[in-house]
Protein backbone atom coordinates (compact mmCIF):
# COMPACT_ATOMS: atom_id res chain seq x y z
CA UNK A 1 25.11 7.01 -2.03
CA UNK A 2 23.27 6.51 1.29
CA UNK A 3 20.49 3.99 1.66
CA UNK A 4 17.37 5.25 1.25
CA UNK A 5 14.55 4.45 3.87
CA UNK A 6 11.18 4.94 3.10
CA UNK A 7 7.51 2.80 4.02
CA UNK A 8 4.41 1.79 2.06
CA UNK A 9 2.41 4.71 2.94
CA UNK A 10 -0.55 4.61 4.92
CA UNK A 11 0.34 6.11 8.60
CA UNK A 12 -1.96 6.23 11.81
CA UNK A 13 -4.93 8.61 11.80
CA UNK A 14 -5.48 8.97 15.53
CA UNK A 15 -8.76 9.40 17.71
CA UNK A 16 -10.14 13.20 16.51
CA UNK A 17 -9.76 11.66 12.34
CA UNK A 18 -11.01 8.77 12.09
CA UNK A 19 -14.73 9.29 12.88
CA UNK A 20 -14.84 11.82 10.23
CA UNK A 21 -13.50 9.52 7.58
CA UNK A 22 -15.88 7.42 8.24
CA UNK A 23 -18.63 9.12 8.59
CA UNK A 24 -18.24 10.96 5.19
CA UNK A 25 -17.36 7.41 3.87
CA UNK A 26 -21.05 6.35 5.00
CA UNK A 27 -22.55 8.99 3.23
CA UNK A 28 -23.18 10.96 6.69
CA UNK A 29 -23.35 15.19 7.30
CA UNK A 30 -20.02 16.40 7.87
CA UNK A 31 -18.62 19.66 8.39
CA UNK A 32 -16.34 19.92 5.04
CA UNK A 33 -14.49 22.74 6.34
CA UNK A 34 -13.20 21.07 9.94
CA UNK A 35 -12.48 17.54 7.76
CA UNK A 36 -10.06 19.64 5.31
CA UNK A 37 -8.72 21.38 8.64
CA UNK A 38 -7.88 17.95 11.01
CA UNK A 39 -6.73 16.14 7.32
CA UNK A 40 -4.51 19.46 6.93
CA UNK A 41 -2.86 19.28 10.61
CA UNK A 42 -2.60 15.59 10.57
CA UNK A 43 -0.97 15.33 7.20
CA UNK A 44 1.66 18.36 8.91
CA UNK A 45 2.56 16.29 12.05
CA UNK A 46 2.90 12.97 9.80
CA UNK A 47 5.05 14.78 7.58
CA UNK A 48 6.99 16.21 10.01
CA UNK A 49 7.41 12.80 11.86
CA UNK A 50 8.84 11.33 9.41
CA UNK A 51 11.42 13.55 8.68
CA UNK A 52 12.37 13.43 12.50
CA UNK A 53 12.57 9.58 12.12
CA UNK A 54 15.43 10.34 8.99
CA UNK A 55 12.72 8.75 6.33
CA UNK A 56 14.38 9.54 3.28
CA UNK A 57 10.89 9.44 0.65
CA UNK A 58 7.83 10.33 2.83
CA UNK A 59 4.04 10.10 2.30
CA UNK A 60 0.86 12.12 3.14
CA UNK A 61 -0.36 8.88 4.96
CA UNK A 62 -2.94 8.33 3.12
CA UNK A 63 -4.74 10.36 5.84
CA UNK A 64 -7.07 12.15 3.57
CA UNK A 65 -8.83 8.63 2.60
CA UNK A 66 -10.73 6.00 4.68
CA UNK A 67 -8.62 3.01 3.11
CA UNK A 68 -6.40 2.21 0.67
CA UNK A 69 -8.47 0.18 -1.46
CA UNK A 70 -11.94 1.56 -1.15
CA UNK A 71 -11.59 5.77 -1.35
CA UNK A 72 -12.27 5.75 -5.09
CA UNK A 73 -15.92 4.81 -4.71
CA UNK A 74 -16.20 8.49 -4.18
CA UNK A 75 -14.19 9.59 -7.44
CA UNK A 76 -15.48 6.77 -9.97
CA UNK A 77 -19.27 6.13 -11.00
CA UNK A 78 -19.88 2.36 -11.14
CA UNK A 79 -19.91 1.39 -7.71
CA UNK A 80 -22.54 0.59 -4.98
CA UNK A 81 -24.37 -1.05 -2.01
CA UNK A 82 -22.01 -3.01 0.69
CA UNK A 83 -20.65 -6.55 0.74
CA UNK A 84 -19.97 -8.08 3.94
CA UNK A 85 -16.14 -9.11 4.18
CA UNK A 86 -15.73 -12.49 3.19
CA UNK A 87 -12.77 -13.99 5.72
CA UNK A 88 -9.72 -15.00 4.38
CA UNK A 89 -8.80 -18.67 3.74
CA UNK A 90 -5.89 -18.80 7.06
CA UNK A 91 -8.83 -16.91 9.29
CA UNK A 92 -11.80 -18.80 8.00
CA UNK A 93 -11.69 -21.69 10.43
CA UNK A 94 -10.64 -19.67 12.88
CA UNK A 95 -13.18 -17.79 14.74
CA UNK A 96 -12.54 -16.98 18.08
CA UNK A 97 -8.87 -15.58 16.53
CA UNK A 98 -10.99 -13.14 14.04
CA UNK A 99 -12.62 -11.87 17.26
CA UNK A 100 -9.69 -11.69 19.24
CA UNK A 101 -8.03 -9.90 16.02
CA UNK A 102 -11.01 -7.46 15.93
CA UNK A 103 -10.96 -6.90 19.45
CA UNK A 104 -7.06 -5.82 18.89
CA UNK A 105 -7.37 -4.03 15.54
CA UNK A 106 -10.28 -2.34 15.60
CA UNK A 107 -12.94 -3.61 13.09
CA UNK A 108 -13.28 -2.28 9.55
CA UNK A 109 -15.94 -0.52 9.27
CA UNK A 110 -15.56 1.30 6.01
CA UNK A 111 -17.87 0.73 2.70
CA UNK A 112 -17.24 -2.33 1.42
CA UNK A 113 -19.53 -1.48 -2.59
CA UNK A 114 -19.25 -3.81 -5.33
CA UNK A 115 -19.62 -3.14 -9.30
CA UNK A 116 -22.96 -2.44 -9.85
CA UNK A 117 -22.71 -0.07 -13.12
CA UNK A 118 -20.11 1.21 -16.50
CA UNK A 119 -16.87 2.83 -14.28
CA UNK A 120 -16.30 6.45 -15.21
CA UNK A 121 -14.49 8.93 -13.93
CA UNK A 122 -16.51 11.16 -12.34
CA UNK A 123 -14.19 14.17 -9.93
CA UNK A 124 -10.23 14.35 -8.85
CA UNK A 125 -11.26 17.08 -6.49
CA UNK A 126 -10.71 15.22 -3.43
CA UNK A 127 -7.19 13.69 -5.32
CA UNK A 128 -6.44 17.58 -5.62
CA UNK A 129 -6.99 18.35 -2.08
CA UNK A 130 -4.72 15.63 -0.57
CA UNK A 131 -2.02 16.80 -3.37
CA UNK A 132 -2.81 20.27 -2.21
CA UNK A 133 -2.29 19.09 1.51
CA UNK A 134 0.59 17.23 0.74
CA UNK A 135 2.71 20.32 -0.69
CA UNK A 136 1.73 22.92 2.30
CA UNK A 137 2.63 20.07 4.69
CA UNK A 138 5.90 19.77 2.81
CA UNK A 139 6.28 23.17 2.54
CA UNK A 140 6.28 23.74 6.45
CA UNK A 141 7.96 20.39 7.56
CA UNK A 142 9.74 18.53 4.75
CA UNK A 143 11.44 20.77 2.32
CA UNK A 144 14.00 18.79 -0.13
CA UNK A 145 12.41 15.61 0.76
CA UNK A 146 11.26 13.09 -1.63
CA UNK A 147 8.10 12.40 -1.80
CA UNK A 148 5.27 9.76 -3.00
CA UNK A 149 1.33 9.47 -3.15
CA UNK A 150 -0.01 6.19 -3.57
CA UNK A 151 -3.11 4.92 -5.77
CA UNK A 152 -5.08 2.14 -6.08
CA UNK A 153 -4.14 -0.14 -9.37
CA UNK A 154 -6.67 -1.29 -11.74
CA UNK A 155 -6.53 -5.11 -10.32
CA UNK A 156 -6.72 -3.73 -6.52
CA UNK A 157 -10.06 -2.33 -7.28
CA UNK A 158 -11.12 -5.67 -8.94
CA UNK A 159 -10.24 -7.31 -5.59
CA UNK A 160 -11.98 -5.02 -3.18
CA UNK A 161 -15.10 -3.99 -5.48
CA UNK A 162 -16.82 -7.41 -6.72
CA UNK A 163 -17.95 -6.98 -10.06
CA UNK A 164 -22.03 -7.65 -9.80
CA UNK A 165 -21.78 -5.62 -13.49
CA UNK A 166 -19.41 -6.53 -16.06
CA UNK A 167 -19.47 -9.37 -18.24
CA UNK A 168 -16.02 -10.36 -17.54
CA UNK A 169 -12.77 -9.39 -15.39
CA UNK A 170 -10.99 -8.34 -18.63
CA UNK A 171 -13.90 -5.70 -19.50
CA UNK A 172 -14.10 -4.28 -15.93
CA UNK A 173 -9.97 -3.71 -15.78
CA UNK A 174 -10.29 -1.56 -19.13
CA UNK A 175 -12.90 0.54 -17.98
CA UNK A 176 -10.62 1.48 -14.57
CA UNK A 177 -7.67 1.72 -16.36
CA UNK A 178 -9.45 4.74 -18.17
CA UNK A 179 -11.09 6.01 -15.17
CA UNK A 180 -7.53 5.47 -12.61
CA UNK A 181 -5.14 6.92 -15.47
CA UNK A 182 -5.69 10.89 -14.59
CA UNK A 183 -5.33 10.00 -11.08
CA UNK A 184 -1.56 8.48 -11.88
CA UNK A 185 -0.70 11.21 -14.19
CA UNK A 186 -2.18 13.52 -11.96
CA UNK A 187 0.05 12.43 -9.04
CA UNK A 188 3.51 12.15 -11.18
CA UNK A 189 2.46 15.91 -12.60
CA UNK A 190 2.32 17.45 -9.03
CA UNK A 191 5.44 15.73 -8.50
CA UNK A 192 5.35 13.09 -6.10
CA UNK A 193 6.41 9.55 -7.05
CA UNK A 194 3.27 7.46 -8.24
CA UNK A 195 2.94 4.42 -5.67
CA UNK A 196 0.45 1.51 -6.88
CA UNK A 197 -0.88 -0.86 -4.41
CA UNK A 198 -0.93 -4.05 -5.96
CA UNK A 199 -2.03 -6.62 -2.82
CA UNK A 200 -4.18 -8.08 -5.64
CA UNK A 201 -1.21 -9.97 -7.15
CA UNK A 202 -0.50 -11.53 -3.58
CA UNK A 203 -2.90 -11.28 -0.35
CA UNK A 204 -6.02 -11.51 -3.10
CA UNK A 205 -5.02 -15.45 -3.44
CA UNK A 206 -6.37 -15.88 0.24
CA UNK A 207 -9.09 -13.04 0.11
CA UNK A 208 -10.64 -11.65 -2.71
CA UNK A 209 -9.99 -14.05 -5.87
CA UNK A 210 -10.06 -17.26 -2.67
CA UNK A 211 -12.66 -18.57 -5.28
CA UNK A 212 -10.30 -19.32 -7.90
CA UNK A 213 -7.99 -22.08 -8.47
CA UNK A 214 -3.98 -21.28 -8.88
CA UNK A 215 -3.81 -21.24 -12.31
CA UNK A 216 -6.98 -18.85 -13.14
CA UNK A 217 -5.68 -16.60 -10.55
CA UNK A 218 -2.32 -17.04 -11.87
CA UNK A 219 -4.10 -15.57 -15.31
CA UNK A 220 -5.97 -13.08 -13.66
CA UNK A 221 -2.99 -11.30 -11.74
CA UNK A 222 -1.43 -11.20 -14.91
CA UNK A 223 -4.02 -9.20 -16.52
CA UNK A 224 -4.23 -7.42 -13.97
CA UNK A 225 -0.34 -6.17 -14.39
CA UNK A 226 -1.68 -5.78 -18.25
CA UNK A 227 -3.64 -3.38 -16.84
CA UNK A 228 -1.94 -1.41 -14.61
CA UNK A 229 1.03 -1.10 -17.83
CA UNK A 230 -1.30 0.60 -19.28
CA UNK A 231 -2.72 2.72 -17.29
CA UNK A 232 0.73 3.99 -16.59
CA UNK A 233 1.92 3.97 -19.94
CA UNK A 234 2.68 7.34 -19.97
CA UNK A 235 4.54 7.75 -16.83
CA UNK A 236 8.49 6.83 -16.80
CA UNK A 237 9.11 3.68 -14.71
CA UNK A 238 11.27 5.44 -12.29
CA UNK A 239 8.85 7.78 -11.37
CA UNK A 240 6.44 4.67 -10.02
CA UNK A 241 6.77 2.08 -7.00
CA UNK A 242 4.12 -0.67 -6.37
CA UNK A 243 4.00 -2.44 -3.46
CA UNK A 244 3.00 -6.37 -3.38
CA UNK A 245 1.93 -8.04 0.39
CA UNK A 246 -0.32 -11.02 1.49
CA UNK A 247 -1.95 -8.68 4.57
CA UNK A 248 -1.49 -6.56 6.84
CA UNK A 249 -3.07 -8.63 9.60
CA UNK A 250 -1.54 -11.43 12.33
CA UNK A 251 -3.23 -14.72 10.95
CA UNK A 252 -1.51 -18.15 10.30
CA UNK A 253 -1.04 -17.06 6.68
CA UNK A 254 -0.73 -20.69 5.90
CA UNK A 255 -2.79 -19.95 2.61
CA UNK A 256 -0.41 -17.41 1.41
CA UNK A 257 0.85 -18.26 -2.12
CA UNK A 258 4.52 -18.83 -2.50
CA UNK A 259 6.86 -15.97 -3.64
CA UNK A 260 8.11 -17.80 -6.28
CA UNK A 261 4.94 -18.63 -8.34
CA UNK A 262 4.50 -14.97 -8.86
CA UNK A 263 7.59 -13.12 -9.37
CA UNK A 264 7.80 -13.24 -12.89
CA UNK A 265 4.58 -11.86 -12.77
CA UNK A 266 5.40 -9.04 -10.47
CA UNK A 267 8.54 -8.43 -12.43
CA UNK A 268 6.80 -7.86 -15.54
CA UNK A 269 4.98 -4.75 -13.99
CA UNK A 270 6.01 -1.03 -15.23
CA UNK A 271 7.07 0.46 -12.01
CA UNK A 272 10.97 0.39 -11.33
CA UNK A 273 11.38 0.36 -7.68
CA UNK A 274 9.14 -3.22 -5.93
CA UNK A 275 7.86 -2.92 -2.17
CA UNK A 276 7.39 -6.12 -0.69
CA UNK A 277 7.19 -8.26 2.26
CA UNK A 278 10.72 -9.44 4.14
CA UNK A 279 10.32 -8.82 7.58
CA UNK A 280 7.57 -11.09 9.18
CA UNK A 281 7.46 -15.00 9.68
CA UNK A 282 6.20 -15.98 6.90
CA UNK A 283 7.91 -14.31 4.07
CA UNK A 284 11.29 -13.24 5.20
CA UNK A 285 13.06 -16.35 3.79
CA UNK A 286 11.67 -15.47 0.29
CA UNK A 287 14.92 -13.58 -0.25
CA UNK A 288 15.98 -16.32 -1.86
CA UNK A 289 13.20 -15.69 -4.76
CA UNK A 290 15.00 -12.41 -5.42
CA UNK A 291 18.43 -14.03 -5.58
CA UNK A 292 17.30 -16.36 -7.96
CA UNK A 293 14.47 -14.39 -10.13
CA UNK A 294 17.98 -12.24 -11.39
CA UNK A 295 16.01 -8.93 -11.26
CA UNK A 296 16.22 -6.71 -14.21
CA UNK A 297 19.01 -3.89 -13.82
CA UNK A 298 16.06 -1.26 -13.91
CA UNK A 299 14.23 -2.72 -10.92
CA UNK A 300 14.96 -1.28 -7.22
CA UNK A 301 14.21 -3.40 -4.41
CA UNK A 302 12.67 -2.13 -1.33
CA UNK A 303 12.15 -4.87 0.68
CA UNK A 304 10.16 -4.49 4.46
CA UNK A 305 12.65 -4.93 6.88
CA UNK A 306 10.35 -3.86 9.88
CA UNK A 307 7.29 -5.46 10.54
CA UNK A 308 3.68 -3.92 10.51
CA UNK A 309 1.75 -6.33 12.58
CA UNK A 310 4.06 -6.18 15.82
CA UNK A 311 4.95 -3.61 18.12
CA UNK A 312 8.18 -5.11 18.42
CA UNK A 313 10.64 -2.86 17.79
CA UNK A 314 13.56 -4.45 15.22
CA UNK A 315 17.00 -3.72 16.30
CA UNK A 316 18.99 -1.72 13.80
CA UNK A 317 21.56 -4.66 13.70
CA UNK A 318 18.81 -6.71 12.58
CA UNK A 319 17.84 -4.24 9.70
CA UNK A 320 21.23 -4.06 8.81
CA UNK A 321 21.73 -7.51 8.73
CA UNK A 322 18.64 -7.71 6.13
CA UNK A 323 19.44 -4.99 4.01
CA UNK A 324 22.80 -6.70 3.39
CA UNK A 325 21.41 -9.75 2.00
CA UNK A 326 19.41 -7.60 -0.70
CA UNK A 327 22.44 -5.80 -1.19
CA UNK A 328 24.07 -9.02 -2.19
CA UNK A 329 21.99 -9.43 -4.93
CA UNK A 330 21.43 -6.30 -6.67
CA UNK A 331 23.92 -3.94 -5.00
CA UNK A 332 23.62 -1.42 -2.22
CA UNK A 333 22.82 0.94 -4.92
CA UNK A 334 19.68 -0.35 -5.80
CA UNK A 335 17.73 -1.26 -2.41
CA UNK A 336 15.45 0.92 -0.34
CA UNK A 337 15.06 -0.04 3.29
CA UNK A 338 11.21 0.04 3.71
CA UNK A 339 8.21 -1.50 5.83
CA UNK A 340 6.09 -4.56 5.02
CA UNK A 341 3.15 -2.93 4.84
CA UNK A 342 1.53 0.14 5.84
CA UNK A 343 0.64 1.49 9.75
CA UNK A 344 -3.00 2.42 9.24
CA UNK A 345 -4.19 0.86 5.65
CA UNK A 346 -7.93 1.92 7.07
CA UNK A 347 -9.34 4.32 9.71
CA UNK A 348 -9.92 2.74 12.60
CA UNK A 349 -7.99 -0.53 12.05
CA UNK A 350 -4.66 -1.27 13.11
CA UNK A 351 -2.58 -3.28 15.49
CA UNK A 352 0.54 -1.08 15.95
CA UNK A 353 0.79 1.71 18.71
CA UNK A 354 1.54 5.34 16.44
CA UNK A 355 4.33 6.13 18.92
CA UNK A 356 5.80 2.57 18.07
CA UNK A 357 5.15 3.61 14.24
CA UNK A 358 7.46 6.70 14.59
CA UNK A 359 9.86 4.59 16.68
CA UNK A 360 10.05 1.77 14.33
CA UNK A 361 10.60 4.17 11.30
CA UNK A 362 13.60 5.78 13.24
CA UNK A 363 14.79 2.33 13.92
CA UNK A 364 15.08 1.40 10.17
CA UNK A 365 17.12 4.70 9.65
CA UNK A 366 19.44 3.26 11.96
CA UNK A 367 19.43 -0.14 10.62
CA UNK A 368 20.14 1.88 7.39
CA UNK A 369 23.14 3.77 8.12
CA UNK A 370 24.50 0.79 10.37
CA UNK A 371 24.64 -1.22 6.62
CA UNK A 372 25.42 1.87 4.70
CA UNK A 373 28.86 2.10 7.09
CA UNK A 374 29.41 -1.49 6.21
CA UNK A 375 28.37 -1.74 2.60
């Protein structure tokens, strides 16, 4: 069977997009009618991109939201007001980087709400449009591919939307995991493979839970995984992916915890097939986690074997020579050749130049059949 090759989903969403993502994220007039238009053609040329790059299980790009971890403020009750960004623990001390970052990547200017009320479903309609996107793009430009949509999990949320509302973590997860669990099923039903974003088990160490001490985040990640089991509890494991990163974002990362004091954490999750970090400076010797955690035969492993913060473009020998060493561990069989992290995770933001996205996505197919001829 040839390696797979696939990313973590978000994908550039260029100069003419962006402004109207955010401006219907700010609660600003918008022509509906030209927003469902550019999403439509942009969601076409991704599509179609990707298949030209050999990507073997493509997104939508996320293009239809503002961010990864904030579009549901417009789908749930509950949430409210803004929160300035609080910087994380690496950046903190570091000012004149964060403006030199923000100067590079754009700043994020997207609604940052916190809890303020009970979280309730409230419409899928705009979940329905990007599904509804998705297939006519797939239609046109992608037939017989595979195909995923991701979704924020329960303990994502928690991370990005403060709870100002809730009288503990615990209660807030249950109410999302009754108001995120349509969205899932709804995803898996229109048959795409369900991808949870789960930075909340990883980067949320340095950023969002930076308050807590190791061992009550160690407790609250793995509630968190509680969660998102049961929110997808009625959804077969190899229909799901989750993806687990520290950042998309050149800091030190010297704050980042350590692989290996939350694997058996991440291992414990539902979804059968694991996206995570392997390319980048910081986190490409944690191979050795994987070769020693002695991952379940039902879990895939997808490590990122290109980079998402650099628009250096990985040689193929280079991929090849990853994807061997996760080979070695689980078997050729059971690894997907993927990206760190995503190429746009928010409008606006984003270090890495969309023609070097497409380029470094054709690269890993390369990479991929250079091990797949070896393997």
């Amino acid at each position: 069977m040839t390696i797979a090759t696939t990313h973590v989903g978000s994908l550039p969403r260029g100069d003419r997009l962006t402004p109207l993502l955010l401006a219907r994220d700010h609660g600003e007039p918008y022509d509906a009618a030209a927003f469902d238009t550019e999403v439509q053609a942009a969601v076409d040329d991704a599509v179609a991109r990707q298949v030209a790059a050999g990507v073997s299980i493509v997104s939508d790009g996320e293009l239809g939201k503002v961010g990864y971890s904030t579009y549901m403020i417009e789908r749930l009750s509950g949430f409210g007001g803004h929160t300035d960004r609080t910087p994380a623990l690496d950046l903190a001390p570091l000012p004149d980087l964060r403006a030199k970052l923000a100067h590079i990547m754009g700043s994020q200017e997207f609604t940052r709400a916190s809890c303020i009320d009970t979280v309730r479903l409230v419409t899928l309609a705009p979940l329905h449009d990007d599904i509804r996107r998705f297939h006519g793009a797939l239609d046109r430009h992608g037939k017989g591919s595979r195909a995923f949509m991701n979704a924020a999990s329960p303990g994502l949320i928690t991370a990005f939307q403060k709870n100002a509302f809730y009288p503990s973590h615990e209660a807030y997860l249950a109410d999302l995991v009754a108001a995120m669990r349509p969205e899932y099923e709804a995803i898996v039903a229109a048959g795409f493979d369900l991808q949870l974003d789960c930075p909340d088990l990883a980067m949320s160490r340095h950023t969002g839970y930076q308050e807590m001490d190791e061992a009550t985040f160690l407790r609250t990640i793995a509630a968190n995984v509680e969660a998102l089991n049961a929110a997808t509890a009625n959804i077969p494991p190899e229909r799901m992916r989750m993806h687990v990163c520290w950042g998309n974002y050149e800091g030190p990362h010297d704050h980042d915890i350590e692989l290996d004091r939350i694997i058996h954490i991440v291992l414990g999750a539902r979804p059968a097939t694991i996206l995570f970090e392997a390319a980048n400076p910081r986190h490409e010797h944690e191979w050795i986690a994987w070769r020693d955690a002695r991952v379940p035969q039902d879990k895939l492993l997808a490590p990122g074997l290109i980079d998402t913060c650099s628009n250096y473009l990985e040689h193929p020998e280079l991929i090849a020579q990853r994807i061997e060493r996760f080979a070695a561990i689980v078997g050729k069989d059971r690894v997907i050749a993927s990206t760190d992290c995503g190429f746009g995770t928010f409008a606006g933001y984003g270090k890495i130049d969309p023609a070097v996205t497409w380029a470094k996505l054709a690269n890993l197919r390369a990479g991929a059949d250079l091990a797949d001829a070896r393997l």
